[in-house]
C-alpha atoms as a PDB file:
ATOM      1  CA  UNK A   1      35.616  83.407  30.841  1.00  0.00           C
ATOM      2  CA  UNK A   2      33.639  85.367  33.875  1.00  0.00           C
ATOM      3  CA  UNK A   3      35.548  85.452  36.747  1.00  0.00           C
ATOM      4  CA  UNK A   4      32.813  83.708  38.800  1.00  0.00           C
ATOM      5  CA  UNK A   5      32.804  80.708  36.255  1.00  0.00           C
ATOM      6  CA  UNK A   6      36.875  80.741  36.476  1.00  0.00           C
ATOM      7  CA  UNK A   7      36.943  80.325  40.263  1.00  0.00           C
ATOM      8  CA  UNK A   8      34.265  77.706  40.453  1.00  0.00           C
ATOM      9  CA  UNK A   9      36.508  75.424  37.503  1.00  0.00           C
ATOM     10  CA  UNK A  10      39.437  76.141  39.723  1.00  0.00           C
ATOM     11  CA  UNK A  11      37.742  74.537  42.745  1.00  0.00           C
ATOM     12  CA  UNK A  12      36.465  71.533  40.397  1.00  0.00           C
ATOM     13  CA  UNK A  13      40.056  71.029  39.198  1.00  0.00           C
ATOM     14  CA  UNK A  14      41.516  71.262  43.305  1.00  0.00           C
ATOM     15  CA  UNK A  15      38.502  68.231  43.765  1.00  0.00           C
ATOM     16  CA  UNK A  16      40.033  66.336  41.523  1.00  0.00           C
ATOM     17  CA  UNK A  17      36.607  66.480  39.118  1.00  0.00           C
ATOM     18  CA  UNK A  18      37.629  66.383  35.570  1.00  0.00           C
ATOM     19  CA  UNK A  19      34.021  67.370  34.035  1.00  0.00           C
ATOM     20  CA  UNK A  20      30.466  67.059  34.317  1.00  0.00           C
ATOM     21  CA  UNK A  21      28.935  64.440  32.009  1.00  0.00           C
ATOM     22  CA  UNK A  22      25.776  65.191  31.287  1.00  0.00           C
ATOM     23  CA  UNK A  23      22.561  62.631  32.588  1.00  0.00           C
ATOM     24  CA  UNK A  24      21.664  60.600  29.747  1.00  0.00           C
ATOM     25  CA  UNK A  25      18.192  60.889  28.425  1.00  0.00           C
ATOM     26  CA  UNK A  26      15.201  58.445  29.500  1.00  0.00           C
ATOM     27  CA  UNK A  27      14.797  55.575  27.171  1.00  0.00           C
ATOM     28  CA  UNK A  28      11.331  54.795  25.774  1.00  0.00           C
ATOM     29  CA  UNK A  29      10.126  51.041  26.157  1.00  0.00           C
ATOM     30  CA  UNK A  30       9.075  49.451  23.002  1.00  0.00           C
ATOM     31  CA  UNK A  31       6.313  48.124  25.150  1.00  0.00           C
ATOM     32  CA  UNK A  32       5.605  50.181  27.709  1.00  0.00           C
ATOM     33  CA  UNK A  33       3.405  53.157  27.864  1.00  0.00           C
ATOM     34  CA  UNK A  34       5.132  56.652  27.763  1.00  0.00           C
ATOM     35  CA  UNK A  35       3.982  60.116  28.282  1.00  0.00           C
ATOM     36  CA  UNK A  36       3.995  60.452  24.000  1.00  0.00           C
ATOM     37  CA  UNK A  37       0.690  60.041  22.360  1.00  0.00           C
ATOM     38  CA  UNK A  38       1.758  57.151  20.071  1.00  0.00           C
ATOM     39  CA  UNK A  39      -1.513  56.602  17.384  1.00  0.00           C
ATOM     40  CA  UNK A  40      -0.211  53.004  16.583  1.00  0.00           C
ATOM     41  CA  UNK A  41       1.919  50.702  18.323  1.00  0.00           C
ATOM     42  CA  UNK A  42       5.504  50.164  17.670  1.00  0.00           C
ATOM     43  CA  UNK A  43       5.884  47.354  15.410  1.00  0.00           C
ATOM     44  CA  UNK A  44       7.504  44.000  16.792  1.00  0.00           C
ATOM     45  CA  UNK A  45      10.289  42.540  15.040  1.00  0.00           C
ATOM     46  CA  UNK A  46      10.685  39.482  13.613  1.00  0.00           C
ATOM     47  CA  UNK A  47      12.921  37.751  16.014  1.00  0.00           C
ATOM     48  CA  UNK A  48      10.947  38.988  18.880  1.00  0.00           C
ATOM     49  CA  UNK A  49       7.401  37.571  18.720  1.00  0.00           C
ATOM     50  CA  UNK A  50       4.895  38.743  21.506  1.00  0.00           C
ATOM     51  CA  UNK A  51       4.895  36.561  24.157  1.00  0.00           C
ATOM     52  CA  UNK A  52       1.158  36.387  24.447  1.00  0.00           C
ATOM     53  CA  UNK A  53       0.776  34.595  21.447  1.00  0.00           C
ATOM     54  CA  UNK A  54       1.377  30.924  20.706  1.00  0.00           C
ATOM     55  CA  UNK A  55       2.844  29.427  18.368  1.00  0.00           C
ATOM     56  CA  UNK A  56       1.526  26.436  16.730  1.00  0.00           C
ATOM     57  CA  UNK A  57       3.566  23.189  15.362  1.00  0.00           C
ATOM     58  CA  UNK A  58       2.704  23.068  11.564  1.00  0.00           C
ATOM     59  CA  UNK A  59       0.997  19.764  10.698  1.00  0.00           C
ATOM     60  CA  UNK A  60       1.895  18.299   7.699  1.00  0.00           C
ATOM     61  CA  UNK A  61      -1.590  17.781   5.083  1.00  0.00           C
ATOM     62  CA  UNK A  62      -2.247  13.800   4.412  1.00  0.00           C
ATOM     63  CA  UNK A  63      -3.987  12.303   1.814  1.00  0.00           C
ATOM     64  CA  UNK A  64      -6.754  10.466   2.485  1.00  0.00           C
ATOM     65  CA  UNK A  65      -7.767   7.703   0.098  1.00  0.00           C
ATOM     66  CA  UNK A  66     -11.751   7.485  -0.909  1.00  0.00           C
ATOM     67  CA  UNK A  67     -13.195   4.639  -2.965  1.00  0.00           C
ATOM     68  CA  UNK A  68     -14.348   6.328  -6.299  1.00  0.00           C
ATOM     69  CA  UNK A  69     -18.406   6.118  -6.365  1.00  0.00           C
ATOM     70  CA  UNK A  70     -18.384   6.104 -10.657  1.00  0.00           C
ATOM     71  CA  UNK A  71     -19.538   2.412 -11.193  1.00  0.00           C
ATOM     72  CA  UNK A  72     -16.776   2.203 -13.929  1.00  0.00           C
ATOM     73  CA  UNK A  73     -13.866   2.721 -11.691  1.00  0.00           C
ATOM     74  CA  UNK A  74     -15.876   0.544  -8.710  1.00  0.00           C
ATOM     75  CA  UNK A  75     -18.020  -1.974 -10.036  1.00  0.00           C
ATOM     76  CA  UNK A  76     -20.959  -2.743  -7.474  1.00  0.00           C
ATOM     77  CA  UNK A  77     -21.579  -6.644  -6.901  1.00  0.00           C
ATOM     78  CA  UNK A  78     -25.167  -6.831  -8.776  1.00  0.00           C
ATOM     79  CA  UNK A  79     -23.197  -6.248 -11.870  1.00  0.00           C
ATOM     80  CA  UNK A  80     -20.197  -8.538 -10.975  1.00  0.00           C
ATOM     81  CA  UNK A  81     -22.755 -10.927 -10.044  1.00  0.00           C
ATOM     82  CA  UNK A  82     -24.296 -10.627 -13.806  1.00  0.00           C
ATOM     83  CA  UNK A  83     -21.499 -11.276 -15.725  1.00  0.00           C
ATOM     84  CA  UNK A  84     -22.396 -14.609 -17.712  1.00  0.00           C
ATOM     85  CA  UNK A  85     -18.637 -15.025 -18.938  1.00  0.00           C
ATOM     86  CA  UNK A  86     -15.086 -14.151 -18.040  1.00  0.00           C
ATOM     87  CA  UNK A  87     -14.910 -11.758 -21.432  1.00  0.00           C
ATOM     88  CA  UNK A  88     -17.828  -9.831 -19.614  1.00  0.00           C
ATOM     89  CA  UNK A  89     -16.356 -10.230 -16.546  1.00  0.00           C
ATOM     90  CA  UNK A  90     -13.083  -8.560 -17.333  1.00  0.00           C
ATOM     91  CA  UNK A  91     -14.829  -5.863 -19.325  1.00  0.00           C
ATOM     92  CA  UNK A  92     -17.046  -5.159 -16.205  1.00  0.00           C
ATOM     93  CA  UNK A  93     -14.218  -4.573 -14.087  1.00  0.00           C
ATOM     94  CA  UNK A  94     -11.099  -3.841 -16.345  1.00  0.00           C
ATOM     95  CA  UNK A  95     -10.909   0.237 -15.158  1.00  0.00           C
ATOM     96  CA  UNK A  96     -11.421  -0.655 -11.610  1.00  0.00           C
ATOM     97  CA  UNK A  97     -10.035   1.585  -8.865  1.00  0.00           C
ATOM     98  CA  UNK A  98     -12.023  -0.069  -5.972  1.00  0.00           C
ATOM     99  CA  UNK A  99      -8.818   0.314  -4.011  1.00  0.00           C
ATOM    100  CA  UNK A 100      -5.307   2.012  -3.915  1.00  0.00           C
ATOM    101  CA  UNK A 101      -3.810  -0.136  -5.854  1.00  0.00           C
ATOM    102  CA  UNK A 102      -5.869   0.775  -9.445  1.00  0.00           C
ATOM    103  CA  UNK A 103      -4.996   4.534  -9.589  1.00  0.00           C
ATOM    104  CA  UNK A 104      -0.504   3.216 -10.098  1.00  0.00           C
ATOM    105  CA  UNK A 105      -1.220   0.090 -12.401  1.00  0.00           C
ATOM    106  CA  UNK A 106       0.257  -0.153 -15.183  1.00  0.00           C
ATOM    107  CA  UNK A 107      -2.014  -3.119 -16.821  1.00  0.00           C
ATOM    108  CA  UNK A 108      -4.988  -4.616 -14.711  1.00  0.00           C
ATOM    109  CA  UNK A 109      -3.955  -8.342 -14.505  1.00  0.00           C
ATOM    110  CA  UNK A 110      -7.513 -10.395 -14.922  1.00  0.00           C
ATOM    111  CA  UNK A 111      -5.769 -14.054 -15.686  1.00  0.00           C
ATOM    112  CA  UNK A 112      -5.750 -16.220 -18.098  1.00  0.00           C
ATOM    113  CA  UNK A 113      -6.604 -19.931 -19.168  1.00  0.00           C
ATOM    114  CA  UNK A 114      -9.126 -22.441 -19.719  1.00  0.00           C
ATOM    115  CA  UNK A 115     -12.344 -21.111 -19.567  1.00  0.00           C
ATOM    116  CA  UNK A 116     -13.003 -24.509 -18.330  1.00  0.00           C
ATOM    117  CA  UNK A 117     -10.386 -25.588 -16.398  1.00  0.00           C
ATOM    118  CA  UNK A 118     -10.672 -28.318 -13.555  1.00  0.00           C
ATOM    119  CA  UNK A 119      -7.283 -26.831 -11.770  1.00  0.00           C
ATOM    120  CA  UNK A 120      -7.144 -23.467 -10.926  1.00  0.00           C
ATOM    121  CA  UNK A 121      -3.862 -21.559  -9.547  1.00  0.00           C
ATOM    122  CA  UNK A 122      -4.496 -18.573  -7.341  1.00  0.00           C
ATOM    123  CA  UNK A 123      -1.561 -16.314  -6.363  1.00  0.00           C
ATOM    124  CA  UNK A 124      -1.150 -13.264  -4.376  1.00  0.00           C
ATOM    125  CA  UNK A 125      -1.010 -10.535  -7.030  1.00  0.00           C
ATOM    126  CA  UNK A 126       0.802  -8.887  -9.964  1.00  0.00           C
ATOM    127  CA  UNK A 127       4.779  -8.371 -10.291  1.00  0.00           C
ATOM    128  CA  UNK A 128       6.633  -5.920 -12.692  1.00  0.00           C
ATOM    129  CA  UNK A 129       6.397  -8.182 -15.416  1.00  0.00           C
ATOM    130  CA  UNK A 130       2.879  -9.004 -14.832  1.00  0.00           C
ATOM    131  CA  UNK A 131       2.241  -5.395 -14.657  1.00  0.00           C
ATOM    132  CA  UNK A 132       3.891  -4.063 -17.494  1.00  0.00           C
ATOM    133  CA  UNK A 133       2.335  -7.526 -19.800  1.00  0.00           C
ATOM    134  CA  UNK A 134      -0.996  -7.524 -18.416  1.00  0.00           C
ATOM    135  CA  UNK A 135      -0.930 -11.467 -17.925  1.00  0.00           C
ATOM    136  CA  UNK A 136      -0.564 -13.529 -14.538  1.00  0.00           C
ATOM    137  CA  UNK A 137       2.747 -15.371 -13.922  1.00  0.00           C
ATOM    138  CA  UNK A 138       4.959 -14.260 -16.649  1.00  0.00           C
ATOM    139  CA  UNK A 139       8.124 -13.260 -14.917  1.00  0.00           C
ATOM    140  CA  UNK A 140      10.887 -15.517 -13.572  1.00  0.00           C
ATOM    141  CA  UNK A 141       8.259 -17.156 -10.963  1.00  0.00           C
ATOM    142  CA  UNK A 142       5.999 -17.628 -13.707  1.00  0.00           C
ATOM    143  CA  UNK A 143       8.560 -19.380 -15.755  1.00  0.00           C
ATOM    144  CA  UNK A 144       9.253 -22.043 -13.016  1.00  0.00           C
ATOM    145  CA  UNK A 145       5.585 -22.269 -12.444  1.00  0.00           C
ATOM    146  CA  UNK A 146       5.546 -23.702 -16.158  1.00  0.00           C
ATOM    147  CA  UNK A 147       7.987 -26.209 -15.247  1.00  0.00           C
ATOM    148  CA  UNK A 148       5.767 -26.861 -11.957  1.00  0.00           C
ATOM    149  CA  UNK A 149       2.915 -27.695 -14.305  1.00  0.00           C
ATOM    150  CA  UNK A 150       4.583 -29.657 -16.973  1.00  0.00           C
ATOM    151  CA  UNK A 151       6.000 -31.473 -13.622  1.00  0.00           C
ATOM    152  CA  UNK A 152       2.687 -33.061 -13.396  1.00  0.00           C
ATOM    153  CA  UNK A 153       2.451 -34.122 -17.267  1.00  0.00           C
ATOM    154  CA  UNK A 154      -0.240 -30.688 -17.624  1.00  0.00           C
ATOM    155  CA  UNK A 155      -0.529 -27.677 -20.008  1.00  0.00           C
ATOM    156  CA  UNK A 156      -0.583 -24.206 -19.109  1.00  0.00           C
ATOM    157  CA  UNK A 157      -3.485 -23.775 -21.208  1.00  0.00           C
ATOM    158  CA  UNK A 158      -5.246 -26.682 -19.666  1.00  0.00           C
ATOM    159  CA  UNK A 159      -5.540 -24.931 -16.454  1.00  0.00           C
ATOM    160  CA  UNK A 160      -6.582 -21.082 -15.478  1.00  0.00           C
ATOM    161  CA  UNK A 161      -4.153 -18.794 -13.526  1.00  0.00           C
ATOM    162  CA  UNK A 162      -5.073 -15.820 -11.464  1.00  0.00           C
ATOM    163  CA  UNK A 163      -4.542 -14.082  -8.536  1.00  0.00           C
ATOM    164  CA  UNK A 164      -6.021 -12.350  -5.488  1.00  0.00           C
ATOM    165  CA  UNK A 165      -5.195  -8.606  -6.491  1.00  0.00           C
ATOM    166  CA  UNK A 166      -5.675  -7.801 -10.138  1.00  0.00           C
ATOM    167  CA  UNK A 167      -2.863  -4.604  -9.900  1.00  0.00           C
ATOM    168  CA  UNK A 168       0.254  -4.812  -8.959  1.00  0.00           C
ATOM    169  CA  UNK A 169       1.284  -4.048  -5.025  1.00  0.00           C
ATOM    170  CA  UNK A 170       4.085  -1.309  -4.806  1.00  0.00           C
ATOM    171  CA  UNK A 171       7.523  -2.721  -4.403  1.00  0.00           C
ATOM    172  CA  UNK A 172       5.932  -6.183  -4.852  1.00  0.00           C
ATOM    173  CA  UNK A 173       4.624  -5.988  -1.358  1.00  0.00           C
ATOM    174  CA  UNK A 174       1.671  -8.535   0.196  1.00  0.00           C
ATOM    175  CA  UNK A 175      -1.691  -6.887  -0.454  1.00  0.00           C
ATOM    176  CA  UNK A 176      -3.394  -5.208   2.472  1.00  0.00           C
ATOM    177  CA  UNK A 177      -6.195  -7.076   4.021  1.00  0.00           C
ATOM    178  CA  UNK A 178      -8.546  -3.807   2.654  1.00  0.00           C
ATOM    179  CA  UNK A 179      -7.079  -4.600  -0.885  1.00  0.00           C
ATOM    180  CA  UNK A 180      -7.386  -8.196  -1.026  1.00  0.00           C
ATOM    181  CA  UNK A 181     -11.035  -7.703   0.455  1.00  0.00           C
ATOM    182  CA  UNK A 182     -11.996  -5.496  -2.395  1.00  0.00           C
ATOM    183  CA  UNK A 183     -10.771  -7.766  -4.996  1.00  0.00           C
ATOM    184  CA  UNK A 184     -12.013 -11.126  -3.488  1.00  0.00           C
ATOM    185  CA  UNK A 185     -15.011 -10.715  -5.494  1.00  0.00           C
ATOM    186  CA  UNK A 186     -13.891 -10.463  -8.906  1.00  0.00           C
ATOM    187  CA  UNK A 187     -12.281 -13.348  -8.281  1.00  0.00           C
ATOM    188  CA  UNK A 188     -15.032 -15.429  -6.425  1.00  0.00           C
ATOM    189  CA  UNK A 189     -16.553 -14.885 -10.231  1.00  0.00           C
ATOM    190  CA  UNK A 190     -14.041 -15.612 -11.571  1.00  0.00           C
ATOM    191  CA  UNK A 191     -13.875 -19.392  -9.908  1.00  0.00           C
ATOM    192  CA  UNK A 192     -17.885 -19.288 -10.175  1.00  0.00           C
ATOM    193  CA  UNK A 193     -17.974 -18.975 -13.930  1.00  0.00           C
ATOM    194  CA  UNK A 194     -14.622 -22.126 -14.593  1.00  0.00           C
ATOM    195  CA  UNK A 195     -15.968 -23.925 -11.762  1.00  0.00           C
ATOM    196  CA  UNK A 196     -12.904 -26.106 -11.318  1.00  0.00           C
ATOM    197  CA  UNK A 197     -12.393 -29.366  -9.625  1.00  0.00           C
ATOM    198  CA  UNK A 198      -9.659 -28.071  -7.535  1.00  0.00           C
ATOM    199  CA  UNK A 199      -8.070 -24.986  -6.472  1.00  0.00           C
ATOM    200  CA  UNK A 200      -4.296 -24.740  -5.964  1.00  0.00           C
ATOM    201  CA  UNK A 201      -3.243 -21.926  -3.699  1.00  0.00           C
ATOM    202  CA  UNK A 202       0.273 -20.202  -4.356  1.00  0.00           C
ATOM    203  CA  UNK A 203       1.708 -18.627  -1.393  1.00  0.00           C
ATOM    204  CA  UNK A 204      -0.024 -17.770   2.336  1.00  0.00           C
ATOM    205  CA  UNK A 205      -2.003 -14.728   0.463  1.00  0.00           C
ATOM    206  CA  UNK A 206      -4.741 -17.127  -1.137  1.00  0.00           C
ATOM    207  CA  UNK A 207      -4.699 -19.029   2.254  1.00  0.00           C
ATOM    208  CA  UNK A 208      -5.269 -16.299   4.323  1.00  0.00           C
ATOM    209  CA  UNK A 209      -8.528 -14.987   1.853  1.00  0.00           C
ATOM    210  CA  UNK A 210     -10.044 -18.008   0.514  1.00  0.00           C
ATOM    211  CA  UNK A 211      -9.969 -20.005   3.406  1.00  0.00           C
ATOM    212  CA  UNK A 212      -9.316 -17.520   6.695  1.00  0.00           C
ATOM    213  CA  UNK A 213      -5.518 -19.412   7.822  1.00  0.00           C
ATOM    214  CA  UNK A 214      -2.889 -16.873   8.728  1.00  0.00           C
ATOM    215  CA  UNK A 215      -0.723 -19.319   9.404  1.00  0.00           C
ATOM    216  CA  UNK A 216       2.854 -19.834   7.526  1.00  0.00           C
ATOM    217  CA  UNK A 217       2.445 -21.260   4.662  1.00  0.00           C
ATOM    218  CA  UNK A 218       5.315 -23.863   4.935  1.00  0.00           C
ATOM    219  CA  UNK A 219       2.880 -25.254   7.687  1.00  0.00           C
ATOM    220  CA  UNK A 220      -0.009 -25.524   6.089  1.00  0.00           C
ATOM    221  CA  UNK A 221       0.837 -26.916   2.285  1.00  0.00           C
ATOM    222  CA  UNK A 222       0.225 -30.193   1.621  1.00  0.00           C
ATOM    223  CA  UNK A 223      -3.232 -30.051   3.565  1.00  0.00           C
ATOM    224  CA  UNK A 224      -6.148 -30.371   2.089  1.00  0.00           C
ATOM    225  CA  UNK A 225      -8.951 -27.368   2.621  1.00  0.00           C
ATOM    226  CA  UNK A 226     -12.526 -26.542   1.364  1.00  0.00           C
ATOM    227  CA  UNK A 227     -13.186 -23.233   0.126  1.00  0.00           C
ATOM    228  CA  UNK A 228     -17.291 -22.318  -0.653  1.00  0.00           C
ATOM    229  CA  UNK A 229     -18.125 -19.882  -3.583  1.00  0.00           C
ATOM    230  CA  UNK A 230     -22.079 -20.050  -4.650  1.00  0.00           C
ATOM    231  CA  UNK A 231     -22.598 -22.947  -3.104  1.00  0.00           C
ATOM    232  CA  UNK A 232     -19.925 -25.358  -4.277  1.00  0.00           C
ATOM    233  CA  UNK A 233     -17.679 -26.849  -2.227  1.00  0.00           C
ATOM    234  CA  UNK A 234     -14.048 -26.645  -3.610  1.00  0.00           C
ATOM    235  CA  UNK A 235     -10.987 -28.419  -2.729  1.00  0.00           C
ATOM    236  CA  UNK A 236      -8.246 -26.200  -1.822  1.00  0.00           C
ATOM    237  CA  UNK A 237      -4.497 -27.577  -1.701  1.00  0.00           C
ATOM    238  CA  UNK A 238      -2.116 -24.826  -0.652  1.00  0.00           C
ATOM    239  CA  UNK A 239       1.478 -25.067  -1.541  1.00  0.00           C
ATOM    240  CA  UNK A 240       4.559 -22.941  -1.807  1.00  0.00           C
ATOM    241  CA  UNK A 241       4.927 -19.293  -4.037  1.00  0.00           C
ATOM    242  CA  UNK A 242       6.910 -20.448  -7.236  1.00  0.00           C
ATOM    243  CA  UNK A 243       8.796 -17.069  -6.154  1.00  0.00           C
ATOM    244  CA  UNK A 244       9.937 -18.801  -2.666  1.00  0.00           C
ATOM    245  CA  UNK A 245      10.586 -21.849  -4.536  1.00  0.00           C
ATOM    246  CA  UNK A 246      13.286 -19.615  -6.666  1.00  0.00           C
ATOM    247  CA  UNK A 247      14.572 -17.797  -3.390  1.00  0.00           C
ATOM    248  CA  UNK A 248      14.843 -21.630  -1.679  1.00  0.00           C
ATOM    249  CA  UNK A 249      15.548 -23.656  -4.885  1.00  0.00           C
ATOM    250  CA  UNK A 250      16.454 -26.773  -2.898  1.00  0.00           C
ATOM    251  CA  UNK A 251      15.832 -30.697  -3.711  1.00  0.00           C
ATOM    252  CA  UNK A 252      13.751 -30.662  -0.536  1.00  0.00           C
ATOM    253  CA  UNK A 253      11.583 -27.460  -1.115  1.00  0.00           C
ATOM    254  CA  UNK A 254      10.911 -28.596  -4.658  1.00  0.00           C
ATOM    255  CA  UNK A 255      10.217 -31.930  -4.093  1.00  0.00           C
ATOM    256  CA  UNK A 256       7.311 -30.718  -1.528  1.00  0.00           C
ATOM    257  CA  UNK A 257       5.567 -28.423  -4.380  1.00  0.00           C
ATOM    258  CA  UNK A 258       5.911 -31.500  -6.570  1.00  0.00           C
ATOM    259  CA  UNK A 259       4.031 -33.788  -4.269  1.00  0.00           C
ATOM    260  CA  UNK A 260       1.365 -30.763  -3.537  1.00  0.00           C
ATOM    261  CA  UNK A 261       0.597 -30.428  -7.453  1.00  0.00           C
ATOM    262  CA  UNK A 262       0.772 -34.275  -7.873  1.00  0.00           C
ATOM    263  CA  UNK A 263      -2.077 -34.497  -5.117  1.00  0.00           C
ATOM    264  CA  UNK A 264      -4.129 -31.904  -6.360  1.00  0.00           C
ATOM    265  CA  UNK A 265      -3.961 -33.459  -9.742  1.00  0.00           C
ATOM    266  CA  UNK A 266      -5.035 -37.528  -8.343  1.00  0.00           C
ATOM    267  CA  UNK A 267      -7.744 -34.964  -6.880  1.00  0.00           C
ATOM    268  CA  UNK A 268      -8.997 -34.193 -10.004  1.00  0.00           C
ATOM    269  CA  UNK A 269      -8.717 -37.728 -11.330  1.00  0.00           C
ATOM    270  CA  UNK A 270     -10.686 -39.292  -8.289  1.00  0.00           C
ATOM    271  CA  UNK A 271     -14.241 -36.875  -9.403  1.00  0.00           C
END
């Protein structure tokens, strides 16, 4: 080592220094400008977005139901209207998807009966059994409604059966207003072509349709109603859901339904 180097280490040792470190090189900012001519920007990582831009909540896509405009799948009302029978009724409207409910049916439910029948039962809609069948009131509820019938010394196949919704309501649910709505006019043919004496409403569906109530139907059965289709003038006796009769199978509850089918039935006598 020079001599001039050795005396100058010799004084850094008698300071106490132990070496000279180096200063440590500038760092370059990923985002700042530096003195290199950089052709395209450093890329951000994926962790680090730029804080300039936003990010925006992801929306999840919804379905939208539209009524199908094929006249098949939604019958317009001039050709409801022209059916002359309930066999050209039901073909005119058998494939209808007017409303939700048509696209998930298993069966369409029309009802069934006396083509001429002066007592008509009108329920709220379609079960599983119903649905899988294809006929009204064939499950438990329709079993007791049998029994309701024969309670009043009449025939199933004395009267007609139907309901407000011809398709089944998911999870057995009450019919939307919407879905009701769009069905109300098959069956408004439906009561226009039997033209019977007397209507018999099942349940606070038919009440709320036919005759505009919303009230509970444990209120309102056993009271007499009028319910206009075409011109006619139709008594309307509403009375309990043969399904709430099963769910409240007491002396009491069935007594009441009795009483409501014997009235509507004296009805029918009285014309």
């Amino acid at each position: 080592m020079l001599t001039s180097l050795r005396a100058w280490k010799e004084t850094l040792d008698e300071l106490g220094v132990m070496g000279i470190v180096p200063e440590p090189p500038t760092k370059i900012s990923p985002t700042a400008p530096t003195s290199l001519n950089v052709p395209f920007p450093i890329p951000q990582t994926a962790n680090a977005p730029d804080s300039r831009t936003r990010l925006m909540p992801r929306t999840k896509e919804t379905h939208v139901w539209e009524a199908p405009s094929d006249p098949v799948k939604n019958p317009p009302l001039q050709a409801v209207e022209n059916c002359d029978t309930l066999d050209a009724l039901h073909s005119c409207i058998c494939q209808c998807e007017a409303c939700p409910l048509g696209a998930d049916r298993i069966k369409f439910v029309f009802g069934e009966g006396s083509p001429t029948a002066r007592m008509m039962f009108v329920g709220e809609g379609p079960g599983r059994d119903e649905d899988i069948q294809g006929r009204p009131f064939v499950g438990r509820a329709g079993a007791l409604l049998d029994k309701m019938i024969a309670s009043i010394e009449m025939r199933r196949d004395e009267v007609y059966i139907a309901n407000v919704v011809k398709c089944r309501p998911p999870d057995n649910r009450t019919p939307t207003p919407v879905e009701s709505q769009t069905c109300l006019r098959y069956l408004k043919r439906q009561i226009e072509l039997i033209q019977p004496t007397v209507l018999v409403g099942l349940g606070a569906t038919p009440l709320r349709e036919l005759i505009g109530i919303a009230a509970g139907i444990t209120k309102i059965r056993g009271s007499w109603h009028i319910v206009s289709v075409a011109g006619r003038e139709i008594p309307f006796m509403p009375t309990l859901h043969p399904a709430y009769v099963l769910r409240q199978y007491t002396k009491e509850v069935r007594k009441a339904v009795w009483e409501d089918l014997l009235a509507a039935k004296k009805k029918i006598e009285s014309e």
